[in-house]
N, C-alpha and C. Protein backbone atom coordinates (compact mmCIF):
# COMPACT_ATOMS: atom_id res chain seq x y z
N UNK A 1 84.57 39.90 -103.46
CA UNK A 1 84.21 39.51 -104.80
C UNK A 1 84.57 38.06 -105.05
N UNK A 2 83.93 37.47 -106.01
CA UNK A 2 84.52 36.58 -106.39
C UNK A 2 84.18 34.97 -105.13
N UNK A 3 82.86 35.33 -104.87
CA UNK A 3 82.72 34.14 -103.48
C UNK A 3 83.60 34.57 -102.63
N UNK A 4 83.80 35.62 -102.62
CA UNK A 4 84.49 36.33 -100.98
C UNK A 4 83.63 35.96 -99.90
N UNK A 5 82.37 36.04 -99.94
CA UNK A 5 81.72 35.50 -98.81
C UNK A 5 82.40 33.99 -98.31
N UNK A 6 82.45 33.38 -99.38
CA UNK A 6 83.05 32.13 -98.84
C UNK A 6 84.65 31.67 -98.72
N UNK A 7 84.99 32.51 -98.85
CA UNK A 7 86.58 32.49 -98.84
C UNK A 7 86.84 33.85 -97.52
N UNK A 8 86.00 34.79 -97.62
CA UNK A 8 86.61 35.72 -96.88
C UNK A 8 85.22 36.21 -95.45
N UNK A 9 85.14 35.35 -94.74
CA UNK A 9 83.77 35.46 -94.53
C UNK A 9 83.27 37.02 -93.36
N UNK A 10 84.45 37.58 -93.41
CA UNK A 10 84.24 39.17 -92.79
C UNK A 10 83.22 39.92 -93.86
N UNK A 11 83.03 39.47 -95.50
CA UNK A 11 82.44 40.30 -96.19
C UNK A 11 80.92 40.32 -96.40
N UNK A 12 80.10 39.27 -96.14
CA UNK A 12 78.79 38.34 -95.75
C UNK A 12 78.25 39.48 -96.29
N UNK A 13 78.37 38.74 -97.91
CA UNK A 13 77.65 38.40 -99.18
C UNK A 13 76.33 38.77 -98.91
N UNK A 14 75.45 39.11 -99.93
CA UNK A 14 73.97 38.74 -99.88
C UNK A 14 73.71 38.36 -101.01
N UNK A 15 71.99 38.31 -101.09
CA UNK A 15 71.84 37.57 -102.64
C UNK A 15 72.47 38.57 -103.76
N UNK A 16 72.70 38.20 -105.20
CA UNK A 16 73.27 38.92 -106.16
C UNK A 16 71.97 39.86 -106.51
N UNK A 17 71.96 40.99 -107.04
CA UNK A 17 70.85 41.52 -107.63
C UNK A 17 71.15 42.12 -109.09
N UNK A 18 72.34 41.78 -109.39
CA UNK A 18 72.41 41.37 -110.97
C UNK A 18 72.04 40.93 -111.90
N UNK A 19 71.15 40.55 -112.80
CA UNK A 19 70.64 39.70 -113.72
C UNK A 19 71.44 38.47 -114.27
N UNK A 20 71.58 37.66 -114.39
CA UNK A 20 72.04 36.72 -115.47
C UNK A 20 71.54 35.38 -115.83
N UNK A 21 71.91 35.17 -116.69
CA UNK A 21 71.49 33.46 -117.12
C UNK A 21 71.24 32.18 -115.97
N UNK A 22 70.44 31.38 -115.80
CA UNK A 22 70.52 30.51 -115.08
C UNK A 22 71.46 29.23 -115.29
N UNK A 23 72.00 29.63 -114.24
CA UNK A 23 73.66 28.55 -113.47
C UNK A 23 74.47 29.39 -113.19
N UNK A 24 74.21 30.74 -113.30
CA UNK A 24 75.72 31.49 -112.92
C UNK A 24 75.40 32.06 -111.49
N UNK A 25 76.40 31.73 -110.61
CA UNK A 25 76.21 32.32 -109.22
C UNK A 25 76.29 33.85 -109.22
N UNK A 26 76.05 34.20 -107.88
CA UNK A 26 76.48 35.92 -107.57
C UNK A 26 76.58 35.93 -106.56
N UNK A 27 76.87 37.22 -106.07
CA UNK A 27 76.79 38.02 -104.35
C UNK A 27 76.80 39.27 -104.27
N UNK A 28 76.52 40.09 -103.75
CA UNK A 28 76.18 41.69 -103.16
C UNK A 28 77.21 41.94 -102.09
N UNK A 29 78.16 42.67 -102.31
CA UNK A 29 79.30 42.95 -101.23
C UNK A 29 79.10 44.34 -100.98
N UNK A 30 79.38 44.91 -100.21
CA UNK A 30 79.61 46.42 -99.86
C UNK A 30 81.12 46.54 -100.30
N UNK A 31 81.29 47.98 -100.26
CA UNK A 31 82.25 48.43 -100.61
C UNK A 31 82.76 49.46 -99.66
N UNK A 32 84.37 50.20 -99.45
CA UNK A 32 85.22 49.14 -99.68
C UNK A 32 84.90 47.83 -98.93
N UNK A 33 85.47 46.58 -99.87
CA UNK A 33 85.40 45.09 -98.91
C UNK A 33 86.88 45.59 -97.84
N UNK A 34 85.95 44.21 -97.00
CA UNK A 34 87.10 43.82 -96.17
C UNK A 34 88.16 43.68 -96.59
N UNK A 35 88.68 43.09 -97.57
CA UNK A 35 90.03 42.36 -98.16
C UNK A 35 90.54 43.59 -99.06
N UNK A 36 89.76 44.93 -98.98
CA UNK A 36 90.58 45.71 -99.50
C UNK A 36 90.14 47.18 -99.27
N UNK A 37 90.07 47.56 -97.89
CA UNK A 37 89.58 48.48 -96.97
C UNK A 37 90.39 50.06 -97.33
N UNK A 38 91.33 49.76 -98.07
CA UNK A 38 92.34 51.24 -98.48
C UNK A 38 91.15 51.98 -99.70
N UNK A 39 90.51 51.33 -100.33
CA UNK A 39 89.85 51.44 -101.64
C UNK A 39 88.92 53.18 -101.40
N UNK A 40 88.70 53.96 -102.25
CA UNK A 40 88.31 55.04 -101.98
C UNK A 40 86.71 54.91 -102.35
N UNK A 41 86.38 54.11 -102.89
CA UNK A 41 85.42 53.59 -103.45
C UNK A 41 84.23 53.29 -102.81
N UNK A 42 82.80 53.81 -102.35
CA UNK A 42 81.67 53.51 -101.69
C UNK A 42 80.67 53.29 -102.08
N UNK A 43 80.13 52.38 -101.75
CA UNK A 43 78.65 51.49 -101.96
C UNK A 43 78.44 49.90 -102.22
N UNK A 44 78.09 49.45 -102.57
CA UNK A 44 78.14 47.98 -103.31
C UNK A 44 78.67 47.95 -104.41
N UNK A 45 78.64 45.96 -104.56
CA UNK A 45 79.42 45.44 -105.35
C UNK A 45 78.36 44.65 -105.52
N UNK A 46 77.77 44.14 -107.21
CA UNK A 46 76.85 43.17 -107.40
C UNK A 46 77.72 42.57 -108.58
N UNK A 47 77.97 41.03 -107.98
CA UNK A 47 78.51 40.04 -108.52
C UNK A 47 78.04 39.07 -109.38
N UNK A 48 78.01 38.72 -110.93
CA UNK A 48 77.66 37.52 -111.13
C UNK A 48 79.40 36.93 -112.01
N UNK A 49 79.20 35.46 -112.00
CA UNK A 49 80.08 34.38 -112.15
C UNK A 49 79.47 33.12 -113.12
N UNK A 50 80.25 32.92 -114.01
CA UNK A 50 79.88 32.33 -114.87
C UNK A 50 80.16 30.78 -113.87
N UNK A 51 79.07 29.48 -114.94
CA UNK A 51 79.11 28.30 -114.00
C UNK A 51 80.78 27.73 -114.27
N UNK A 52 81.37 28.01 -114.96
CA UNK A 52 82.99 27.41 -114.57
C UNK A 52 84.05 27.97 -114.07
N UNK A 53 83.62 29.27 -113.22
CA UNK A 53 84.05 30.16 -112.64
C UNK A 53 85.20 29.76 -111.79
N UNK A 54 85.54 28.63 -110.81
CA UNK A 54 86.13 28.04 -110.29
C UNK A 54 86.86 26.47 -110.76
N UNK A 55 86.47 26.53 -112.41
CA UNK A 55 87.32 25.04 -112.85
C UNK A 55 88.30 25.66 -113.77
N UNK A 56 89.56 25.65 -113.37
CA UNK A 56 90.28 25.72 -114.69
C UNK A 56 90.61 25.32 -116.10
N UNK A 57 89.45 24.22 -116.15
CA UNK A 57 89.67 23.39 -117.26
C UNK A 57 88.05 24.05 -117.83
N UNK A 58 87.24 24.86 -117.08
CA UNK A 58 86.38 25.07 -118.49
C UNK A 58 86.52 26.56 -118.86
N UNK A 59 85.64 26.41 -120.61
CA UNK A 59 85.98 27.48 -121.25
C UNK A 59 85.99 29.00 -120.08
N UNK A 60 84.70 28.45 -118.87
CA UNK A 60 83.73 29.92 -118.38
C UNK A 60 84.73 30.36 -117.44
N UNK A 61 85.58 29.93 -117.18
CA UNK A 61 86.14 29.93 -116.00
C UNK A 61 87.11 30.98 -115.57
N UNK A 62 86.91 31.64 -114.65
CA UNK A 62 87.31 33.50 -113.85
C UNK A 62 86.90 34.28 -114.71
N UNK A 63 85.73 33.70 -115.26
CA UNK A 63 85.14 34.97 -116.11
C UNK A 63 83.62 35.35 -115.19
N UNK A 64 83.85 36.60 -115.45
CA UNK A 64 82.38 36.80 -114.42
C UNK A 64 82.10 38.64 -114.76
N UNK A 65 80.92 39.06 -114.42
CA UNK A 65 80.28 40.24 -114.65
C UNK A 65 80.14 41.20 -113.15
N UNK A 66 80.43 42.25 -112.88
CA UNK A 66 80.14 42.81 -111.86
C UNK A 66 79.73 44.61 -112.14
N UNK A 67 78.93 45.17 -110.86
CA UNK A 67 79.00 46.27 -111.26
C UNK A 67 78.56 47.46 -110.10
N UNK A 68 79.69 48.07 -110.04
CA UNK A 68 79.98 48.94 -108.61
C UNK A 68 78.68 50.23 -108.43
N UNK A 69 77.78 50.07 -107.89
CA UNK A 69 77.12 51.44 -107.26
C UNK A 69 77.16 52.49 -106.02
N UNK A 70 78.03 53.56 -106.68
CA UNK A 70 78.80 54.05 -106.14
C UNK A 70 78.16 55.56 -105.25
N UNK A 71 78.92 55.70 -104.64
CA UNK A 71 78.72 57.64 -103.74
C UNK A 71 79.28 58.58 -105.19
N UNK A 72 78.42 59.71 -104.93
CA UNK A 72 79.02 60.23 -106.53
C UNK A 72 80.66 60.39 -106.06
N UNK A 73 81.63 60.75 -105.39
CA UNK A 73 83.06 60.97 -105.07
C UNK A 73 83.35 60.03 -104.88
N UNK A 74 84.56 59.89 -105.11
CA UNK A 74 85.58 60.78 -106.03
C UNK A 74 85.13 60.56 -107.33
N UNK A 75 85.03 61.20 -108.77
CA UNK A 75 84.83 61.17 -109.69
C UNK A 75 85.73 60.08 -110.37
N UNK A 76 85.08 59.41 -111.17
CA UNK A 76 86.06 58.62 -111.92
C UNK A 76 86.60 58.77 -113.33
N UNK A 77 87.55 59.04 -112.58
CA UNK A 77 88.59 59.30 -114.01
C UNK A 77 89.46 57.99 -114.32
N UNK A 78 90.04 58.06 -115.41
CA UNK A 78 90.96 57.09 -115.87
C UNK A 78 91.73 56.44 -114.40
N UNK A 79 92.54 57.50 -114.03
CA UNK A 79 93.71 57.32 -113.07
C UNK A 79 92.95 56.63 -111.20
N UNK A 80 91.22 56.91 -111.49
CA UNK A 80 90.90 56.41 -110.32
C UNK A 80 90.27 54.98 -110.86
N UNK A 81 90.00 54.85 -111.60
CA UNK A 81 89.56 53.50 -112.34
C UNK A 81 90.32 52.13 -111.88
N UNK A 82 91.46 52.73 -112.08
CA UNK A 82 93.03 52.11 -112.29
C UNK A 82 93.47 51.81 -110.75
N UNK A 83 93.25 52.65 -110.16
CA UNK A 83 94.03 52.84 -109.11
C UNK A 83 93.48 52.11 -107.60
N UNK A 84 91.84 52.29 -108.11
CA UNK A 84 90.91 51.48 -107.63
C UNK A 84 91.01 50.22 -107.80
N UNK A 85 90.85 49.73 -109.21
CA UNK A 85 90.83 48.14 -109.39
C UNK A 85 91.99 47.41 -108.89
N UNK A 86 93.19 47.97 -109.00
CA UNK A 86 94.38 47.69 -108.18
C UNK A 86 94.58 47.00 -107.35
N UNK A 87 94.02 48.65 -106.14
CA UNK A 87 93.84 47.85 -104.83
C UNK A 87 92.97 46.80 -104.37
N UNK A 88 91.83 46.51 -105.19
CA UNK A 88 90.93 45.83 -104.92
C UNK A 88 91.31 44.45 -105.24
N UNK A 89 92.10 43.85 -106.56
CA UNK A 89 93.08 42.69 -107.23
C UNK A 89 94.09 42.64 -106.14
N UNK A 90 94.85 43.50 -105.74
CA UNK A 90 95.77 43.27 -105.09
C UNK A 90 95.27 43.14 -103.82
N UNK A 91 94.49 43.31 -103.00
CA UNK A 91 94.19 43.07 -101.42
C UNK A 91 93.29 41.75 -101.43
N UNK A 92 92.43 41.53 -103.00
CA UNK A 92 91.45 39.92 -102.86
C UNK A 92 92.72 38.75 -103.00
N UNK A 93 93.75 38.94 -103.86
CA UNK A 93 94.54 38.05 -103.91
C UNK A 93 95.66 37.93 -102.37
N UNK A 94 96.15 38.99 -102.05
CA UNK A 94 96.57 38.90 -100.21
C UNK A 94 95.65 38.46 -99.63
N UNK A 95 94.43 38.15 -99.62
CA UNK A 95 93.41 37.98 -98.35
C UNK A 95 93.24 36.67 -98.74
N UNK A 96 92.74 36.05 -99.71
CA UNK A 96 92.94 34.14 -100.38
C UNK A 96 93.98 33.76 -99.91
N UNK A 97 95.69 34.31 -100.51
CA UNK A 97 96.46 33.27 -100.18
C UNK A 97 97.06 33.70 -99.14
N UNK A 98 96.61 34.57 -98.24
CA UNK A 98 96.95 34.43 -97.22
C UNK A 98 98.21 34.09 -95.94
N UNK A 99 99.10 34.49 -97.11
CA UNK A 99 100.42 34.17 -96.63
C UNK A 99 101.46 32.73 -97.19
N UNK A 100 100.05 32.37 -97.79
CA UNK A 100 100.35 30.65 -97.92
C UNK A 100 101.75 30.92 -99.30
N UNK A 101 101.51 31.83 -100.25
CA UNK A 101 102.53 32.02 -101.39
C UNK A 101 103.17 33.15 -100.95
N UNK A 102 104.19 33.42 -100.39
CA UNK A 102 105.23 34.35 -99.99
C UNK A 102 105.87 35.10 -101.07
N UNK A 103 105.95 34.35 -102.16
CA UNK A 103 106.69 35.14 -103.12
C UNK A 103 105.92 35.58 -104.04
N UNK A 104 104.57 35.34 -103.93
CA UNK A 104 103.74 36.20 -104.85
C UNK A 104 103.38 37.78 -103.62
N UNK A 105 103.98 38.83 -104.39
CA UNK A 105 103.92 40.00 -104.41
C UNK A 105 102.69 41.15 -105.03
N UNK A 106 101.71 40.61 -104.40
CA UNK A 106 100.64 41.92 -105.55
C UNK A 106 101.12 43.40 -105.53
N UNK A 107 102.10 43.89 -104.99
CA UNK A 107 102.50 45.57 -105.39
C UNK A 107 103.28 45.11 -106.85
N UNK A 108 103.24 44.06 -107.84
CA UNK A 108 103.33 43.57 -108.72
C UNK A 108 102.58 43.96 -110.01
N UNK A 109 101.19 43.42 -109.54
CA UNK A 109 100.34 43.80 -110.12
C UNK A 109 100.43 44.96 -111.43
N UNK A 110 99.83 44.93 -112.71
CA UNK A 110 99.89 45.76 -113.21
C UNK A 110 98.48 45.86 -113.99
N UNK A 111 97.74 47.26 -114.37
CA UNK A 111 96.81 47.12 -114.73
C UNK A 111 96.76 48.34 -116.03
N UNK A 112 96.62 48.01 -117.42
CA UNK A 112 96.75 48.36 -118.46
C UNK A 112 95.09 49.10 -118.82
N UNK A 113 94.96 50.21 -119.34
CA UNK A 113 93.88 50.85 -119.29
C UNK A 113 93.86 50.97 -120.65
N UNK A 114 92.86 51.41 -121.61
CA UNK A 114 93.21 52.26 -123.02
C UNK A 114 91.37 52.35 -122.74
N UNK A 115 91.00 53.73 -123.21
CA UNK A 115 89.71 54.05 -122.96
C UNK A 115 89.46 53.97 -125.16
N UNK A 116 88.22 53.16 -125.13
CA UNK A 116 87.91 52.87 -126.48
C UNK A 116 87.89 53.63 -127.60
N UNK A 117 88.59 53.40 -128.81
CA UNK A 117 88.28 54.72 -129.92
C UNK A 117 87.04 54.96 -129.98
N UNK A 118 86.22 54.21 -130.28
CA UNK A 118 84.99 54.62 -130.60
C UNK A 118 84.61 55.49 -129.41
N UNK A 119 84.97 55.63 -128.56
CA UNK A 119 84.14 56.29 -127.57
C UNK A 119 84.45 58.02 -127.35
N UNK A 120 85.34 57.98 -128.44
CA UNK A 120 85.72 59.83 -128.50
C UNK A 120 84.16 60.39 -128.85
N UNK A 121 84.04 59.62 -129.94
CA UNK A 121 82.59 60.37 -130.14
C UNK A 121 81.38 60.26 -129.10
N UNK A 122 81.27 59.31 -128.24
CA UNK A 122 80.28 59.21 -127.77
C UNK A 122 80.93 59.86 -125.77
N UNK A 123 81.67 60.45 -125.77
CA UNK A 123 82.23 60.85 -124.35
C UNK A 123 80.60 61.56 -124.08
N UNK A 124 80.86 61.52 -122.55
CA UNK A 124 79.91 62.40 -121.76
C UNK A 124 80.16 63.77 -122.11
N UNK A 125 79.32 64.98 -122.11
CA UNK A 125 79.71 66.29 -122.02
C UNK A 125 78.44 66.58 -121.77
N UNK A 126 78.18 68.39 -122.03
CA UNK A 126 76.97 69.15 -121.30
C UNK A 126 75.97 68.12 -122.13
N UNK A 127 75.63 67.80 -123.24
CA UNK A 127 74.42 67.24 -123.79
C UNK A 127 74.40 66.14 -123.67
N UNK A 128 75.20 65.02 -123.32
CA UNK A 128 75.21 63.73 -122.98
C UNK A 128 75.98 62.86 -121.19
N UNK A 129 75.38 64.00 -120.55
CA UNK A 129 76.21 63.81 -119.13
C UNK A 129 76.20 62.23 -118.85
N UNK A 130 75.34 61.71 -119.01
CA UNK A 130 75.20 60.33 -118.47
C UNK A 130 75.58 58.86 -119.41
N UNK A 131 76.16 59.61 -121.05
CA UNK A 131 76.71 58.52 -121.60
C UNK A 131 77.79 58.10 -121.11
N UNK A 132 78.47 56.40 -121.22
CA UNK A 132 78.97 55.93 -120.04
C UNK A 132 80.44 55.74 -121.08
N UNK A 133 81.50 56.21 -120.28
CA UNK A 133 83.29 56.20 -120.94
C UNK A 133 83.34 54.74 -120.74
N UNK A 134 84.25 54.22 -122.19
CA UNK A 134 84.15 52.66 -122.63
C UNK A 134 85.80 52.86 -122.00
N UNK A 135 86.66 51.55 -121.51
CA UNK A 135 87.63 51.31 -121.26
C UNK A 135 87.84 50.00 -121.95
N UNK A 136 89.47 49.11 -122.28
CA UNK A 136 89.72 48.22 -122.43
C UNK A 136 90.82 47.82 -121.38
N UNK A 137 90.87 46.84 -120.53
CA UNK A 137 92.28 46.88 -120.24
C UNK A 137 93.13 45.60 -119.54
N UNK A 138 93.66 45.34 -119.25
CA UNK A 138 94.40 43.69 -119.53
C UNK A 138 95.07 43.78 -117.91
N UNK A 139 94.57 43.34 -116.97
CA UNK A 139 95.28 42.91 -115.78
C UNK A 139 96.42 41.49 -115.14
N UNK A 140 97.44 41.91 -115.21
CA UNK A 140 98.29 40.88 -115.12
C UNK A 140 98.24 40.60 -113.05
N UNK A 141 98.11 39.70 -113.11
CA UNK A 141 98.08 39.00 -111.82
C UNK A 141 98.24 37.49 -111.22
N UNK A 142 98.31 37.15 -109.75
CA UNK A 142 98.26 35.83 -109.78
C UNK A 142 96.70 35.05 -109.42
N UNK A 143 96.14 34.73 -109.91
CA UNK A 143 95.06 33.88 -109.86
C UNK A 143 94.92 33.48 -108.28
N UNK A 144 94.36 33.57 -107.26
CA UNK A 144 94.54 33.05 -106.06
C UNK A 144 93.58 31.72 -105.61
N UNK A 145 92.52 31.96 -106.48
CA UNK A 145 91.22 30.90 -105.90
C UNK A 145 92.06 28.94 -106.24
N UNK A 146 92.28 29.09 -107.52
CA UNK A 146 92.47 27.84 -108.15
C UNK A 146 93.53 27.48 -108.58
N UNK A 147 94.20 28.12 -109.53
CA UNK A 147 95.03 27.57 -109.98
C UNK A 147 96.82 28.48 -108.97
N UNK A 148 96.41 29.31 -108.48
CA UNK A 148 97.63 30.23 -107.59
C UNK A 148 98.72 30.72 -108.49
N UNK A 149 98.06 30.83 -110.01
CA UNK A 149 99.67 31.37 -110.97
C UNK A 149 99.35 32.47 -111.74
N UNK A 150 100.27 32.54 -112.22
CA UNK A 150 100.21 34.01 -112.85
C UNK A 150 98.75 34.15 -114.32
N UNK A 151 97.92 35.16 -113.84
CA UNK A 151 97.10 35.10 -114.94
C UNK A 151 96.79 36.23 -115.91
N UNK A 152 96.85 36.59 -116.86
CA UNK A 152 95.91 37.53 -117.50
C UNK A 152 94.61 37.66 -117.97
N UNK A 153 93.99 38.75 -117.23
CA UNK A 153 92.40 39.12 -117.51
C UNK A 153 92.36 40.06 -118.47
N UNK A 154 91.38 40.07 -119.42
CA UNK A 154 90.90 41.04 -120.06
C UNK A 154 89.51 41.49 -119.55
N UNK A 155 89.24 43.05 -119.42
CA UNK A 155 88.37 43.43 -118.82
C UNK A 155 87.59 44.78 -120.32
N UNK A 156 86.87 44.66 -119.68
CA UNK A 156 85.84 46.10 -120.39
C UNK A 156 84.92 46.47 -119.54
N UNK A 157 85.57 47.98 -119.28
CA UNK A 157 84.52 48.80 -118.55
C UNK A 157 84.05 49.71 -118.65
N UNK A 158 82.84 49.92 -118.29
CA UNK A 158 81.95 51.04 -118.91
C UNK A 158 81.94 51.78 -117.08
N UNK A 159 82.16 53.75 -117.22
CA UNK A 159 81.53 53.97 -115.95
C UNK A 159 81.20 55.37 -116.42
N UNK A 160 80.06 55.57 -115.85
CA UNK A 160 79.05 56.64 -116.08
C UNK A 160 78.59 57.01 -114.56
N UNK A 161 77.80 58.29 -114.62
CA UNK A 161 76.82 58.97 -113.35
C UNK A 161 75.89 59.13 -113.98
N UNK A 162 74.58 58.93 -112.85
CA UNK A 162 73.38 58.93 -112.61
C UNK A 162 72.88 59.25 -111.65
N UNK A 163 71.57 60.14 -111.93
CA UNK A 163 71.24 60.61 -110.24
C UNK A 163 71.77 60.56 -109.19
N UNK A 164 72.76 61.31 -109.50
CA UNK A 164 74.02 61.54 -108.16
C UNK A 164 74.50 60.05 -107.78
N UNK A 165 74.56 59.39 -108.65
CA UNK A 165 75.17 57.94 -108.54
C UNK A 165 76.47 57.76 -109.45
N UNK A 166 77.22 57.30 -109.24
CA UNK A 166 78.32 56.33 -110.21
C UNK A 166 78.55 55.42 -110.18
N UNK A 167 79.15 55.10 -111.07
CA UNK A 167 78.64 53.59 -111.74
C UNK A 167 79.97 53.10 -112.42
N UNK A 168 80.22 51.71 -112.48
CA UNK A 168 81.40 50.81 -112.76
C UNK A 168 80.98 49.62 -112.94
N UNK A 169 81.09 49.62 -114.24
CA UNK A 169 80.24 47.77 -114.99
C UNK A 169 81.65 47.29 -115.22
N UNK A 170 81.92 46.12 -115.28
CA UNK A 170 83.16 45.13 -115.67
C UNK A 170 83.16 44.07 -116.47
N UNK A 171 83.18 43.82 -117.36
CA UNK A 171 82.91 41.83 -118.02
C UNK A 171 84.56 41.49 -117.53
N UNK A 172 84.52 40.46 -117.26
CA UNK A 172 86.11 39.93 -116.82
C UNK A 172 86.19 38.43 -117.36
N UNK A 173 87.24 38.30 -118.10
CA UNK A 173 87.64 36.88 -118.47
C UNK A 173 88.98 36.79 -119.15
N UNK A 174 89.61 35.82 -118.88
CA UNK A 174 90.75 35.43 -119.49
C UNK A 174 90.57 34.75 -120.65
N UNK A 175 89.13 34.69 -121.21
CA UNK A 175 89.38 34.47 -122.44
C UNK A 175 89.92 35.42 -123.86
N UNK A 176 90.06 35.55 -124.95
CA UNK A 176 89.89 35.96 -125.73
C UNK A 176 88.69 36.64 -126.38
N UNK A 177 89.09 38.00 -126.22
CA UNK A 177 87.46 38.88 -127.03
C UNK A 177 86.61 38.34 -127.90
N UNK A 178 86.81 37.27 -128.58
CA UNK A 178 86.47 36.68 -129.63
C UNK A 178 85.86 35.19 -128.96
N UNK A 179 85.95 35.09 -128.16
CA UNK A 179 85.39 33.92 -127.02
C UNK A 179 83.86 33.81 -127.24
N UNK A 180 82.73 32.86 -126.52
CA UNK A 180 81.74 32.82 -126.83
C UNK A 180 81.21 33.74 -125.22
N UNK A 181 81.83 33.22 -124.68
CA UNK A 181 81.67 33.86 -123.13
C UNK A 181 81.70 35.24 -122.88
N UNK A 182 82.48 36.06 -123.92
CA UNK A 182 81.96 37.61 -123.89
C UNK A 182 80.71 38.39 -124.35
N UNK A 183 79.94 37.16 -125.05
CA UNK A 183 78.50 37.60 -125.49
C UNK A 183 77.67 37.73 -124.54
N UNK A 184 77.79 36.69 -123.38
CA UNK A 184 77.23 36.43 -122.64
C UNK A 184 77.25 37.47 -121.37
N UNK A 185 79.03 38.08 -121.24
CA UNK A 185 79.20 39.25 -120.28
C UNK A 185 78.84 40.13 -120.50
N UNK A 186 78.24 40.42 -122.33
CA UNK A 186 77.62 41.67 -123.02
C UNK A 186 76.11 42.07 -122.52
N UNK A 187 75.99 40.85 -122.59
CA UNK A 187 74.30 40.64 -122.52
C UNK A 187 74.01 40.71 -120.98
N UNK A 188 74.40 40.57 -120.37
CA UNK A 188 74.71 40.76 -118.13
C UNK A 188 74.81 42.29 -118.39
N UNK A 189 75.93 42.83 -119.35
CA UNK A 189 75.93 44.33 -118.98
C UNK A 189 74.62 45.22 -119.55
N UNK A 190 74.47 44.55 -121.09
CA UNK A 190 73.47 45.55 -121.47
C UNK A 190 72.47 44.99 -120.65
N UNK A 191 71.81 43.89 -120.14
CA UNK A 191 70.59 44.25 -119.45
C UNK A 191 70.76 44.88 -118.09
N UNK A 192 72.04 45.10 -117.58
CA UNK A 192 71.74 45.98 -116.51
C UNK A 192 71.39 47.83 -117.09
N UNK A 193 72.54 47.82 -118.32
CA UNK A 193 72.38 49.31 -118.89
C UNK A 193 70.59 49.70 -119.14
N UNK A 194 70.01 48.86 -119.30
CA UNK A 194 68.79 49.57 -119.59
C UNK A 194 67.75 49.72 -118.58
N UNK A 195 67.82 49.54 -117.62
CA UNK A 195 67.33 49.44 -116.04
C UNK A 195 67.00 50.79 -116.52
């Protein structure tokens, strides 16, 4: 993820098949990646990245849209959501720095879940199997690409099944919900939701 192709080049990327705005990069990874092969998780990874994705000084920057198409197993529940994104934060940031920061520790890592109020009413059940469970949740980590320090992400994820498929959408940014850049991760997700 995350120009793993070019940082991690065991994972060889393809084009993105994500939608988004023109200037924002992407890539198509399989799953599990290389850089985080423990992951229980199967199928692709379709990446897009906002254009300041890699500057720390602009607003867009480690903010980016992705969204996992999955083997229907293991079902995703809260506790595999979690447990998944984890390993996946924690093995992309070991595989970047590469030894180079010793004292950054990703069994550190912590990843904060709260599944959305609004979404009691709208949960999946027998008459709505395929409406998709809303998550909020705040990942504390170290940044590995750019700046190598400690960062917090805010994420929102939506994951639902479909024709024996599952599914894991993400908006990711360290900005603030209230940012202009989450309209933009809205609009990446809903036009994939209506495919």
């Amino acid at each position: 993820m995350l120009m793993a192709g070019g940082f991690l080049a065991a994972d060889e990327p393809s084009p993105p098949k994500l939608a988004a705005p023109t200037g924002w990069g992407g890539e198509t990874i399989a799953l599990p990646p290389g850089f985080a092969p423990e992951m229980k998780l199967k199928g692709s990874e379709h990446i897009r990245f906002a254009p300041g994705m890699m500057n720390p000084e602009s607003d867009t920057f480690f903010s980016y849209a992705f969204v996992f198409e999955l083997e229907p197993t293991p079902e995703l529940t809260e506790a595999v959501v979690k447990e998944e994104s984890l390993k996946y934060y924690r093995g992309l940031c070991k595989a970047v720095l590469n030894g180079k920061l010793p004292q950054v520790d990703p069994s550190k890592f912590t990843l904060e879940l709260q599944r959305a109020k609004s979404d009691a009413a709208i949960a999946p059940d027998d008459k709505n199997p395929d409406m998709p469970v809303v998550y909020t949740g705040t990942l504390e980590w170290v940044e590995p690409f750019a700046t190598k320090k400690p960062q917090t992400l805010n994420l929102d994820i939506q994951t639902w099944t479909r024709n024996d498929r599952s599914f894991v959408f993400a908006c990711v940014s360290p900005q603030a919900r209230d940012a202009v850049i989450w309209k933009q991760l809205h609009e990446i997700r809903d036009g994939y939701l209506k495919k």
